[in-house]
C-alpha atoms as a PDB file:
ATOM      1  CA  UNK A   1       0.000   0.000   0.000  1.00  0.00           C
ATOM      2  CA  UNK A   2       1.365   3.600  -1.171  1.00  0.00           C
ATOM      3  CA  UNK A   3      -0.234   6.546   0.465  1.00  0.00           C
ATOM      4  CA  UNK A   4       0.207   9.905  -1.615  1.00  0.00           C
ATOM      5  CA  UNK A   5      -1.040  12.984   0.651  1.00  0.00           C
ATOM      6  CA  UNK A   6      -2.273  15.731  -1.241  1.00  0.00           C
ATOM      7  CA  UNK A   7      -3.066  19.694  -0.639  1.00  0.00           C
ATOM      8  CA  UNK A   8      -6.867  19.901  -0.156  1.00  0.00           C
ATOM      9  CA  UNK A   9      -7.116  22.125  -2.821  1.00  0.00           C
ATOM     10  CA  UNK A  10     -10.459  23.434  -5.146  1.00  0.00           C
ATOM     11  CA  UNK A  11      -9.426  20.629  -7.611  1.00  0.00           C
ATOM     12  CA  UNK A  12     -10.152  18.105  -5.205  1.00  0.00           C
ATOM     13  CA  UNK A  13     -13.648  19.407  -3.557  1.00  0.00           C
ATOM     14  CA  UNK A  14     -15.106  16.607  -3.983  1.00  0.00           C
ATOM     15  CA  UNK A  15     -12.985  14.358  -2.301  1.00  0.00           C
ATOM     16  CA  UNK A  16     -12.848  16.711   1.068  1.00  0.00           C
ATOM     17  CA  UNK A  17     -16.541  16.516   0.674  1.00  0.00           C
ATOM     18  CA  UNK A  18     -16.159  12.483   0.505  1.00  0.00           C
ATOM     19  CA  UNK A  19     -14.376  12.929   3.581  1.00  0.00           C
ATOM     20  CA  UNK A  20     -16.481  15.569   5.403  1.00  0.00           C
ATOM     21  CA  UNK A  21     -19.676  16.100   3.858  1.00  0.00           C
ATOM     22  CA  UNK A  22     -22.584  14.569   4.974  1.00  0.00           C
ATOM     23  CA  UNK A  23     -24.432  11.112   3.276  1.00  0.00           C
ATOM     24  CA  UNK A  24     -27.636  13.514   3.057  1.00  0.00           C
ATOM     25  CA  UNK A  25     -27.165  16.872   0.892  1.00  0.00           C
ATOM     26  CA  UNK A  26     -29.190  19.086   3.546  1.00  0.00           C
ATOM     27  CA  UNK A  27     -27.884  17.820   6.836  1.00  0.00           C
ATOM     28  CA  UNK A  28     -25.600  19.821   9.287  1.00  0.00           C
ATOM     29  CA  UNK A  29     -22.565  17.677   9.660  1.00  0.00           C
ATOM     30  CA  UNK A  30     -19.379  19.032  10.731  1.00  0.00           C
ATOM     31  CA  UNK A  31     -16.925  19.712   7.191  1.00  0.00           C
ATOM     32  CA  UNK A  32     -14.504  19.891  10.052  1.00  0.00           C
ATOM     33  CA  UNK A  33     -15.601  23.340  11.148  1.00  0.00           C
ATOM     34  CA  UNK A  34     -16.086  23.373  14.800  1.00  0.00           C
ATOM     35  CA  UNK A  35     -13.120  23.989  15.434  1.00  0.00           C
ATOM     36  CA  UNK A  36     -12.074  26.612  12.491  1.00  0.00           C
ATOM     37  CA  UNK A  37     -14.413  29.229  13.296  1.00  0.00           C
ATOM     38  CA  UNK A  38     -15.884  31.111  16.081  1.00  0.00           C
ATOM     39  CA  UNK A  39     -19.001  28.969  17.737  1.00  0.00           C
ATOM     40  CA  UNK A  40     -21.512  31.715  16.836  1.00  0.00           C
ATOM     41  CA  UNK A  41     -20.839  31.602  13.241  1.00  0.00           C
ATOM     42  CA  UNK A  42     -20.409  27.705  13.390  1.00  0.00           C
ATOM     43  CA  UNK A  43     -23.812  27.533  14.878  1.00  0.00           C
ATOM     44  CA  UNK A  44     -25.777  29.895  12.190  1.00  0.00           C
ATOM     45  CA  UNK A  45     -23.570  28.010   9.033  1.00  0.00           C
ATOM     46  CA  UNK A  46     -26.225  25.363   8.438  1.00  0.00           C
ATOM     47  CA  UNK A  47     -26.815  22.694   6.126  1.00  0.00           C
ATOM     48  CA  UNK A  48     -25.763  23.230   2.058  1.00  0.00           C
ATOM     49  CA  UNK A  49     -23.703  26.382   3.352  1.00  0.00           C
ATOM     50  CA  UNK A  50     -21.177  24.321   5.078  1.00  0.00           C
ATOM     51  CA  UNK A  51     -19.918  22.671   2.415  1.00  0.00           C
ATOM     52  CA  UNK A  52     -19.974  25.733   0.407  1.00  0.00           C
ATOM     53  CA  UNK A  53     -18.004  27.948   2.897  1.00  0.00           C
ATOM     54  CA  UNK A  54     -15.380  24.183   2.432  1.00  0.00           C
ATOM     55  CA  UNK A  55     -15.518  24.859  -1.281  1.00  0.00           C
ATOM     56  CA  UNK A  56     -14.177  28.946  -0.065  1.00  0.00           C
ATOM     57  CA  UNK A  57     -11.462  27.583   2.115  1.00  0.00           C
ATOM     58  CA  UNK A  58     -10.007  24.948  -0.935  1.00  0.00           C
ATOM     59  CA  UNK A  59     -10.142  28.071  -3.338  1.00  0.00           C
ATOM     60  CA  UNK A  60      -7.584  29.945  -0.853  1.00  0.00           C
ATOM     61  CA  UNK A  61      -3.813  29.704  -1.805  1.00  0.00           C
ATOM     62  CA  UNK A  62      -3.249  27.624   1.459  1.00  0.00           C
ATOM     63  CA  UNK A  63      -4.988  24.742   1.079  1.00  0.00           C
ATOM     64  CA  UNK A  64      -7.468  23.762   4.682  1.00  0.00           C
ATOM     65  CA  UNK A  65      -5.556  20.466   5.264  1.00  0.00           C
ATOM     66  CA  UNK A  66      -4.193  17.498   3.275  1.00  0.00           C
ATOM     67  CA  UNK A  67      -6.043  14.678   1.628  1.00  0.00           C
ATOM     68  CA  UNK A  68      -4.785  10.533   1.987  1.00  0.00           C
ATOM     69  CA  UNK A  69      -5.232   8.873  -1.118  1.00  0.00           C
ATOM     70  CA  UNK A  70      -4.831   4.981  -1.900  1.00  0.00           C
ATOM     71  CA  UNK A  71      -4.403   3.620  -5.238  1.00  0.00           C
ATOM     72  CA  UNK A  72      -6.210   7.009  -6.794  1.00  0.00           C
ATOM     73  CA  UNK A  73      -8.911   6.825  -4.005  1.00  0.00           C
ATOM     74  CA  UNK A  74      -9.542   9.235  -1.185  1.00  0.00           C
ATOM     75  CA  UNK A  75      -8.968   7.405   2.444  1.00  0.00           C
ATOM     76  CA  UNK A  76      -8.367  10.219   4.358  1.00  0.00           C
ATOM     77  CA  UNK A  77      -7.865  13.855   5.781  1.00  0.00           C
ATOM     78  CA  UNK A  78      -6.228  16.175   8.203  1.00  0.00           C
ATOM     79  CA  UNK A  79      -7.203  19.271   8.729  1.00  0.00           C
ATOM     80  CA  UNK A  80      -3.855  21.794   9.223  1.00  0.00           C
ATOM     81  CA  UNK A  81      -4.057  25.808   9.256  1.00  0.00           C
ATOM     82  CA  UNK A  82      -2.155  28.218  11.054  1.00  0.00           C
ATOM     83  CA  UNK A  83      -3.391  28.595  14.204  1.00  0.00           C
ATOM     84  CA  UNK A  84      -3.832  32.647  14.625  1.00  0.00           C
ATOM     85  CA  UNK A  85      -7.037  31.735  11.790  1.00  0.00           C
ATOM     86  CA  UNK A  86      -8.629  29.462  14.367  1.00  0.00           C
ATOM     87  CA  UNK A  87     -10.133  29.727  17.578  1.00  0.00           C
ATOM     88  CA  UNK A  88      -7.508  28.390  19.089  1.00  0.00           C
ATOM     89  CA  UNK A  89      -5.904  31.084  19.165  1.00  0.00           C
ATOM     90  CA  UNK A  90      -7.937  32.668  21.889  1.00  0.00           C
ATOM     91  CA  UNK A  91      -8.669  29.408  23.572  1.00  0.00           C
ATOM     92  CA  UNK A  92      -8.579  29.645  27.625  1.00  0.00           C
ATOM     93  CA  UNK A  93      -8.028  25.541  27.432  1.00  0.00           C
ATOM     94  CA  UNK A  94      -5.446  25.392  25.249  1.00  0.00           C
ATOM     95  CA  UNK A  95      -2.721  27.270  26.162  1.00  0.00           C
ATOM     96  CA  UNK A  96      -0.002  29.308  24.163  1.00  0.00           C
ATOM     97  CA  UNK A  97       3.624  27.892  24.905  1.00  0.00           C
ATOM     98  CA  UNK A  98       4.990  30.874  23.072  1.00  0.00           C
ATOM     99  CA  UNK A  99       4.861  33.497  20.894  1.00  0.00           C
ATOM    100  CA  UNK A 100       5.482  31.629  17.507  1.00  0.00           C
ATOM    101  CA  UNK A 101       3.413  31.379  14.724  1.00  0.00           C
ATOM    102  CA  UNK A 102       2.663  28.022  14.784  1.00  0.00           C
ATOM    103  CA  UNK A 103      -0.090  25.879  12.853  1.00  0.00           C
ATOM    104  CA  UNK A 104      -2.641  23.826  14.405  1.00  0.00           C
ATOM    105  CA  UNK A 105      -3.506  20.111  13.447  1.00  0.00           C
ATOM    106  CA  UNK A 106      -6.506  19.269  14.827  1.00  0.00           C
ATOM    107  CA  UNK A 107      -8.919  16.714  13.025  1.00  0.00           C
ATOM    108  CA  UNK A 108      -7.586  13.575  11.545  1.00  0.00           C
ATOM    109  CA  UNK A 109     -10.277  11.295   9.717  1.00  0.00           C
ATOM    110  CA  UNK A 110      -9.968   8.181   7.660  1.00  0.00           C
ATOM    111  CA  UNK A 111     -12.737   6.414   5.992  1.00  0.00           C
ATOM    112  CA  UNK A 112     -14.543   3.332   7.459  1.00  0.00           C
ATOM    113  CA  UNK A 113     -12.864  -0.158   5.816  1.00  0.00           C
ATOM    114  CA  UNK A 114      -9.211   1.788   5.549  1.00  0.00           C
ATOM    115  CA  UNK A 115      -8.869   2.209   9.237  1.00  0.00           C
ATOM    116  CA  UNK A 116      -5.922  -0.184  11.213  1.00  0.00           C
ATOM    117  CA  UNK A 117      -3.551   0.091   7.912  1.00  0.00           C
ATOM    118  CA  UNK A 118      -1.265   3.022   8.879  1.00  0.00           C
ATOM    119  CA  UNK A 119      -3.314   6.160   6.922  1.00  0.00           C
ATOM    120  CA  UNK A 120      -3.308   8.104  10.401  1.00  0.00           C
ATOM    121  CA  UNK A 121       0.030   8.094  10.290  1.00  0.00           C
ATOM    122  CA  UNK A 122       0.624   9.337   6.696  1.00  0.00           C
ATOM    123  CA  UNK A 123      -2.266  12.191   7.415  1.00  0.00           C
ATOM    124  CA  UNK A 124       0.207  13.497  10.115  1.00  0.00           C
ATOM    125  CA  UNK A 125       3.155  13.479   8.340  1.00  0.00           C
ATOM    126  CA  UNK A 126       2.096  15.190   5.417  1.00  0.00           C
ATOM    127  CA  UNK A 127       0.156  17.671   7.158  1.00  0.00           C
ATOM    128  CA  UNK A 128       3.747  17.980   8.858  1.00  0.00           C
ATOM    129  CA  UNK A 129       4.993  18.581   5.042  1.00  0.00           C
ATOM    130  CA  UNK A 130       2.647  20.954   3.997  1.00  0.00           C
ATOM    131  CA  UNK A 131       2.779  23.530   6.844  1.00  0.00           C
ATOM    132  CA  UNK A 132       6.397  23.109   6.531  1.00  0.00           C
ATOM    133  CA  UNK A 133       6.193  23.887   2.874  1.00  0.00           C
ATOM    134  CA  UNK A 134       4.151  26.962   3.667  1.00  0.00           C
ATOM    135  CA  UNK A 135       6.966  28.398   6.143  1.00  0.00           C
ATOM    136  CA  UNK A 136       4.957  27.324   9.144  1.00  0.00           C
ATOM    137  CA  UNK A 137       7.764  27.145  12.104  1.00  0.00           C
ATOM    138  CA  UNK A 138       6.388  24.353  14.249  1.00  0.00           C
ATOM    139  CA  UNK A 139       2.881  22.419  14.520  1.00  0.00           C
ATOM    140  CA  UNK A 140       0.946  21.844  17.334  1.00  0.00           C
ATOM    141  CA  UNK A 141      -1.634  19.011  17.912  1.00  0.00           C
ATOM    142  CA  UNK A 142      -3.999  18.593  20.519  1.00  0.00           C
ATOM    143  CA  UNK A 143      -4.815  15.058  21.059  1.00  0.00           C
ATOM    144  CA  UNK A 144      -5.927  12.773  23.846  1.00  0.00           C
ATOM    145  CA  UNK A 145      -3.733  11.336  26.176  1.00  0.00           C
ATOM    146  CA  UNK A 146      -5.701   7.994  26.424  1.00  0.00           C
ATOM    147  CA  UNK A 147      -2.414   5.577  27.346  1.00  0.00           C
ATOM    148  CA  UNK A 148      -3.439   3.356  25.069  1.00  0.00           C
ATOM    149  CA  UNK A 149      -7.100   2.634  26.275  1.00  0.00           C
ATOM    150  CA  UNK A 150      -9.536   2.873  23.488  1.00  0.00           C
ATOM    151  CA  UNK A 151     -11.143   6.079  22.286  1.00  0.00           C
ATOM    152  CA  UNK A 152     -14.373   6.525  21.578  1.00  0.00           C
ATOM    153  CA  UNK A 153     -14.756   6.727  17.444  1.00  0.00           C
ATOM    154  CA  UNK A 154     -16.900   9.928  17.874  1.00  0.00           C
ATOM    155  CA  UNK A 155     -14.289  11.727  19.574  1.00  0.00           C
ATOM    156  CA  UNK A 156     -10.691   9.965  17.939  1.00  0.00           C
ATOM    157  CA  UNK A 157     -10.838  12.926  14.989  1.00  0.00           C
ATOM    158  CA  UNK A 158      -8.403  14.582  17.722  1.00  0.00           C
ATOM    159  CA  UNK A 159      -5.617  11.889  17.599  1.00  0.00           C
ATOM    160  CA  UNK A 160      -3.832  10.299  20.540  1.00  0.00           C
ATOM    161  CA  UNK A 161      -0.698  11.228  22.067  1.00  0.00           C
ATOM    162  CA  UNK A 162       1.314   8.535  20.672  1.00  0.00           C
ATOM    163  CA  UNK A 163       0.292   9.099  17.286  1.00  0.00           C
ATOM    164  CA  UNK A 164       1.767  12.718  17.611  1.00  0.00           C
ATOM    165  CA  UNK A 165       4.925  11.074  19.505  1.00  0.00           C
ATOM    166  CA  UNK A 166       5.244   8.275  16.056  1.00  0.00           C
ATOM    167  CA  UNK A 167       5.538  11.558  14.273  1.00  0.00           C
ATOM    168  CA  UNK A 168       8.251  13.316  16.285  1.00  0.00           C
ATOM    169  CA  UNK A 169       5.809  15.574  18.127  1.00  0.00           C
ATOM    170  CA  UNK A 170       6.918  16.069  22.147  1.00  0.00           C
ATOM    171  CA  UNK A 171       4.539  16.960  24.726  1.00  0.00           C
ATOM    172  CA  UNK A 172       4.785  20.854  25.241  1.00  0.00           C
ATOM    173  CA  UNK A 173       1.924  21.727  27.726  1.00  0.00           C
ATOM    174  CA  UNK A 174      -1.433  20.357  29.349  1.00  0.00           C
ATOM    175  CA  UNK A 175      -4.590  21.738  28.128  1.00  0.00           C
ATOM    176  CA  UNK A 176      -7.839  22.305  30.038  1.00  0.00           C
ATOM    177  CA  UNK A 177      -9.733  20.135  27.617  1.00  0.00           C
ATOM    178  CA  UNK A 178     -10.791  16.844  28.057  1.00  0.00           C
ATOM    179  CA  UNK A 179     -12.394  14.947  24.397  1.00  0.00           C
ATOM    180  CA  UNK A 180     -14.205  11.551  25.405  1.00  0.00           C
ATOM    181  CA  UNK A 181     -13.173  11.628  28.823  1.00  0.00           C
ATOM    182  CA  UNK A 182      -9.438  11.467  28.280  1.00  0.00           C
ATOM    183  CA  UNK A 183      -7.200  14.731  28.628  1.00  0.00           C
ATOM    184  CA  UNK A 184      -5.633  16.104  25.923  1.00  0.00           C
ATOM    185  CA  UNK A 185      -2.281  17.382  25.825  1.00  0.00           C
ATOM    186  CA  UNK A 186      -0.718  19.884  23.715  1.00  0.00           C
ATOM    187  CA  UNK A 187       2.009  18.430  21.140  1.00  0.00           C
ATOM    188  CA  UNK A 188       4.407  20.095  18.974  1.00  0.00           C
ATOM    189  CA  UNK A 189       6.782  19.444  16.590  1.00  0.00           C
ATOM    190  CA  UNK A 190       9.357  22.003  15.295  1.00  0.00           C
ATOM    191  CA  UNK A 191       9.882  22.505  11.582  1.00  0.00           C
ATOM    192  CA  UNK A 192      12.551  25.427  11.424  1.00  0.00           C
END
Protein backbone atom coordinates (compact mmCIF):
# COMPACT_ATOMS: atom_id res chain seq x y z
CA UNK A 1 0.00 0.00 0.00
CA UNK A 2 1.37 3.60 -1.17
CA UNK A 3 -0.23 6.55 0.46
CA UNK A 4 0.21 9.91 -1.62
CA UNK A 5 -1.04 12.98 0.65
CA UNK A 6 -2.27 15.73 -1.24
CA UNK A 7 -3.07 19.69 -0.64
CA UNK A 8 -6.87 19.90 -0.16
CA UNK A 9 -7.12 22.12 -2.82
CA UNK A 10 -10.46 23.43 -5.15
CA UNK A 11 -9.43 20.63 -7.61
CA UNK A 12 -10.15 18.10 -5.20
CA UNK A 13 -13.65 19.41 -3.56
CA UNK A 14 -15.11 16.61 -3.98
CA UNK A 15 -12.99 14.36 -2.30
CA UNK A 16 -12.85 16.71 1.07
CA UNK A 17 -16.54 16.52 0.67
CA UNK A 18 -16.16 12.48 0.50
CA UNK A 19 -14.38 12.93 3.58
CA UNK A 20 -16.48 15.57 5.40
CA UNK A 21 -19.68 16.10 3.86
CA UNK A 22 -22.58 14.57 4.97
CA UNK A 23 -24.43 11.11 3.28
CA UNK A 24 -27.64 13.51 3.06
CA UNK A 25 -27.17 16.87 0.89
CA UNK A 26 -29.19 19.09 3.55
CA UNK A 27 -27.88 17.82 6.84
CA UNK A 28 -25.60 19.82 9.29
CA UNK A 29 -22.57 17.68 9.66
CA UNK A 30 -19.38 19.03 10.73
CA UNK A 31 -16.92 19.71 7.19
CA UNK A 32 -14.50 19.89 10.05
CA UNK A 33 -15.60 23.34 11.15
CA UNK A 34 -16.09 23.37 14.80
CA UNK A 35 -13.12 23.99 15.43
CA UNK A 36 -12.07 26.61 12.49
CA UNK A 37 -14.41 29.23 13.30
CA UNK A 38 -15.88 31.11 16.08
CA UNK A 39 -19.00 28.97 17.74
CA UNK A 40 -21.51 31.71 16.84
CA UNK A 41 -20.84 31.60 13.24
CA UNK A 42 -20.41 27.70 13.39
CA UNK A 43 -23.81 27.53 14.88
CA UNK A 44 -25.78 29.90 12.19
CA UNK A 45 -23.57 28.01 9.03
CA UNK A 46 -26.23 25.36 8.44
CA UNK A 47 -26.82 22.69 6.13
CA UNK A 48 -25.76 23.23 2.06
CA UNK A 49 -23.70 26.38 3.35
CA UNK A 50 -21.18 24.32 5.08
CA UNK A 51 -19.92 22.67 2.42
CA UNK A 52 -19.97 25.73 0.41
CA UNK A 53 -18.00 27.95 2.90
CA UNK A 54 -15.38 24.18 2.43
CA UNK A 55 -15.52 24.86 -1.28
CA UNK A 56 -14.18 28.95 -0.07
CA UNK A 57 -11.46 27.58 2.11
CA UNK A 58 -10.01 24.95 -0.93
CA UNK A 59 -10.14 28.07 -3.34
CA UNK A 60 -7.58 29.94 -0.85
CA UNK A 61 -3.81 29.70 -1.81
CA UNK A 62 -3.25 27.62 1.46
CA UNK A 63 -4.99 24.74 1.08
CA UNK A 64 -7.47 23.76 4.68
CA UNK A 65 -5.56 20.47 5.26
CA UNK A 66 -4.19 17.50 3.28
CA UNK A 67 -6.04 14.68 1.63
CA UNK A 68 -4.79 10.53 1.99
CA UNK A 69 -5.23 8.87 -1.12
CA UNK A 70 -4.83 4.98 -1.90
CA UNK A 71 -4.40 3.62 -5.24
CA UNK A 72 -6.21 7.01 -6.79
CA UNK A 73 -8.91 6.82 -4.01
CA UNK A 74 -9.54 9.24 -1.18
CA UNK A 75 -8.97 7.41 2.44
CA UNK A 76 -8.37 10.22 4.36
CA UNK A 77 -7.87 13.86 5.78
CA UNK A 78 -6.23 16.17 8.20
CA UNK A 79 -7.20 19.27 8.73
CA UNK A 80 -3.85 21.79 9.22
CA UNK A 81 -4.06 25.81 9.26
CA UNK A 82 -2.16 28.22 11.05
CA UNK A 83 -3.39 28.60 14.20
CA UNK A 84 -3.83 32.65 14.62
CA UNK A 85 -7.04 31.74 11.79
CA UNK A 86 -8.63 29.46 14.37
CA UNK A 87 -10.13 29.73 17.58
CA UNK A 88 -7.51 28.39 19.09
CA UNK A 89 -5.90 31.08 19.17
CA UNK A 90 -7.94 32.67 21.89
CA UNK A 91 -8.67 29.41 23.57
CA UNK A 92 -8.58 29.64 27.63
CA UNK A 93 -8.03 25.54 27.43
CA UNK A 94 -5.45 25.39 25.25
CA UNK A 95 -2.72 27.27 26.16
CA UNK A 96 0.00 29.31 24.16
CA UNK A 97 3.62 27.89 24.90
CA UNK A 98 4.99 30.87 23.07
CA UNK A 99 4.86 33.50 20.89
CA UNK A 100 5.48 31.63 17.51
CA UNK A 101 3.41 31.38 14.72
CA UNK A 102 2.66 28.02 14.78
CA UNK A 103 -0.09 25.88 12.85
CA UNK A 104 -2.64 23.83 14.40
CA UNK A 105 -3.51 20.11 13.45
CA UNK A 106 -6.51 19.27 14.83
CA UNK A 107 -8.92 16.71 13.02
CA UNK A 108 -7.59 13.57 11.55
CA UNK A 109 -10.28 11.30 9.72
CA UNK A 110 -9.97 8.18 7.66
CA UNK A 111 -12.74 6.41 5.99
CA UNK A 112 -14.54 3.33 7.46
CA UNK A 113 -12.86 -0.16 5.82
CA UNK A 114 -9.21 1.79 5.55
CA UNK A 115 -8.87 2.21 9.24
CA UNK A 116 -5.92 -0.18 11.21
CA UNK A 117 -3.55 0.09 7.91
CA UNK A 118 -1.27 3.02 8.88
CA UNK A 119 -3.31 6.16 6.92
CA UNK A 120 -3.31 8.10 10.40
CA UNK A 121 0.03 8.09 10.29
CA UNK A 122 0.62 9.34 6.70
CA UNK A 123 -2.27 12.19 7.41
CA UNK A 124 0.21 13.50 10.11
CA UNK A 125 3.16 13.48 8.34
CA UNK A 126 2.10 15.19 5.42
CA UNK A 127 0.16 17.67 7.16
CA UNK A 128 3.75 17.98 8.86
CA UNK A 129 4.99 18.58 5.04
CA UNK A 130 2.65 20.95 4.00
CA UNK A 131 2.78 23.53 6.84
CA UNK A 132 6.40 23.11 6.53
CA UNK A 133 6.19 23.89 2.87
CA UNK A 134 4.15 26.96 3.67
CA UNK A 135 6.97 28.40 6.14
CA UNK A 136 4.96 27.32 9.14
CA UNK A 137 7.76 27.15 12.10
CA UNK A 138 6.39 24.35 14.25
CA UNK A 139 2.88 22.42 14.52
CA UNK A 140 0.95 21.84 17.33
CA UNK A 141 -1.63 19.01 17.91
CA UNK A 142 -4.00 18.59 20.52
CA UNK A 143 -4.82 15.06 21.06
CA UNK A 144 -5.93 12.77 23.85
CA UNK A 145 -3.73 11.34 26.18
CA UNK A 146 -5.70 7.99 26.42
CA UNK A 147 -2.41 5.58 27.35
CA UNK A 148 -3.44 3.36 25.07
CA UNK A 149 -7.10 2.63 26.28
CA UNK A 150 -9.54 2.87 23.49
CA UNK A 151 -11.14 6.08 22.29
CA UNK A 152 -14.37 6.53 21.58
CA UNK A 153 -14.76 6.73 17.44
CA UNK A 154 -16.90 9.93 17.87
CA UNK A 155 -14.29 11.73 19.57
CA UNK A 156 -10.69 9.96 17.94
CA UNK A 157 -10.84 12.93 14.99
CA UNK A 158 -8.40 14.58 17.72
CA UNK A 159 -5.62 11.89 17.60
CA UNK A 160 -3.83 10.30 20.54
CA UNK A 161 -0.70 11.23 22.07
CA UNK A 162 1.31 8.53 20.67
CA UNK A 163 0.29 9.10 17.29
CA UNK A 164 1.77 12.72 17.61
CA UNK A 165 4.93 11.07 19.50
CA UNK A 166 5.24 8.28 16.06
CA UNK A 167 5.54 11.56 14.27
CA UNK A 168 8.25 13.32 16.29
CA UNK A 169 5.81 15.57 18.13
CA UNK A 170 6.92 16.07 22.15
CA UNK A 171 4.54 16.96 24.73
CA UNK A 172 4.79 20.85 25.24
CA UNK A 173 1.92 21.73 27.73
CA UNK A 174 -1.43 20.36 29.35
CA UNK A 175 -4.59 21.74 28.13
CA UNK A 176 -7.84 22.30 30.04
CA UNK A 177 -9.73 20.13 27.62
CA UNK A 178 -10.79 16.84 28.06
CA UNK A 179 -12.39 14.95 24.40
CA UNK A 180 -14.20 11.55 25.41
CA UNK A 181 -13.17 11.63 28.82
CA UNK A 182 -9.44 11.47 28.28
CA UNK A 183 -7.20 14.73 28.63
CA UNK A 184 -5.63 16.10 25.92
CA UNK A 185 -2.28 17.38 25.83
CA UNK A 186 -0.72 19.88 23.71
CA UNK A 187 2.01 18.43 21.14
CA UNK A 188 4.41 20.10 18.97
CA UNK A 189 6.78 19.44 16.59
CA UNK A 190 9.36 22.00 15.30
CA UNK A 191 9.88 22.50 11.58
CA UNK A 192 12.55 25.43 11.42
Amino acid sequence: MTIQIEPATAARFDDVATMLGPKKPGSDVCWCLSHRLDSRTNRELVGPARGEYVRGLTERPVAPGVLAYDGGEVVGWAAVAPRSELPFERSTKIPHVDDLPVWSLWCIRVRPGHRGRGIAHALVQGAVEYAAAQGAPAVEGYPVDNEGRKVDLTMAFVGTRSLFEKAGFTKAADTGSVAGGFPRVLMRRALA
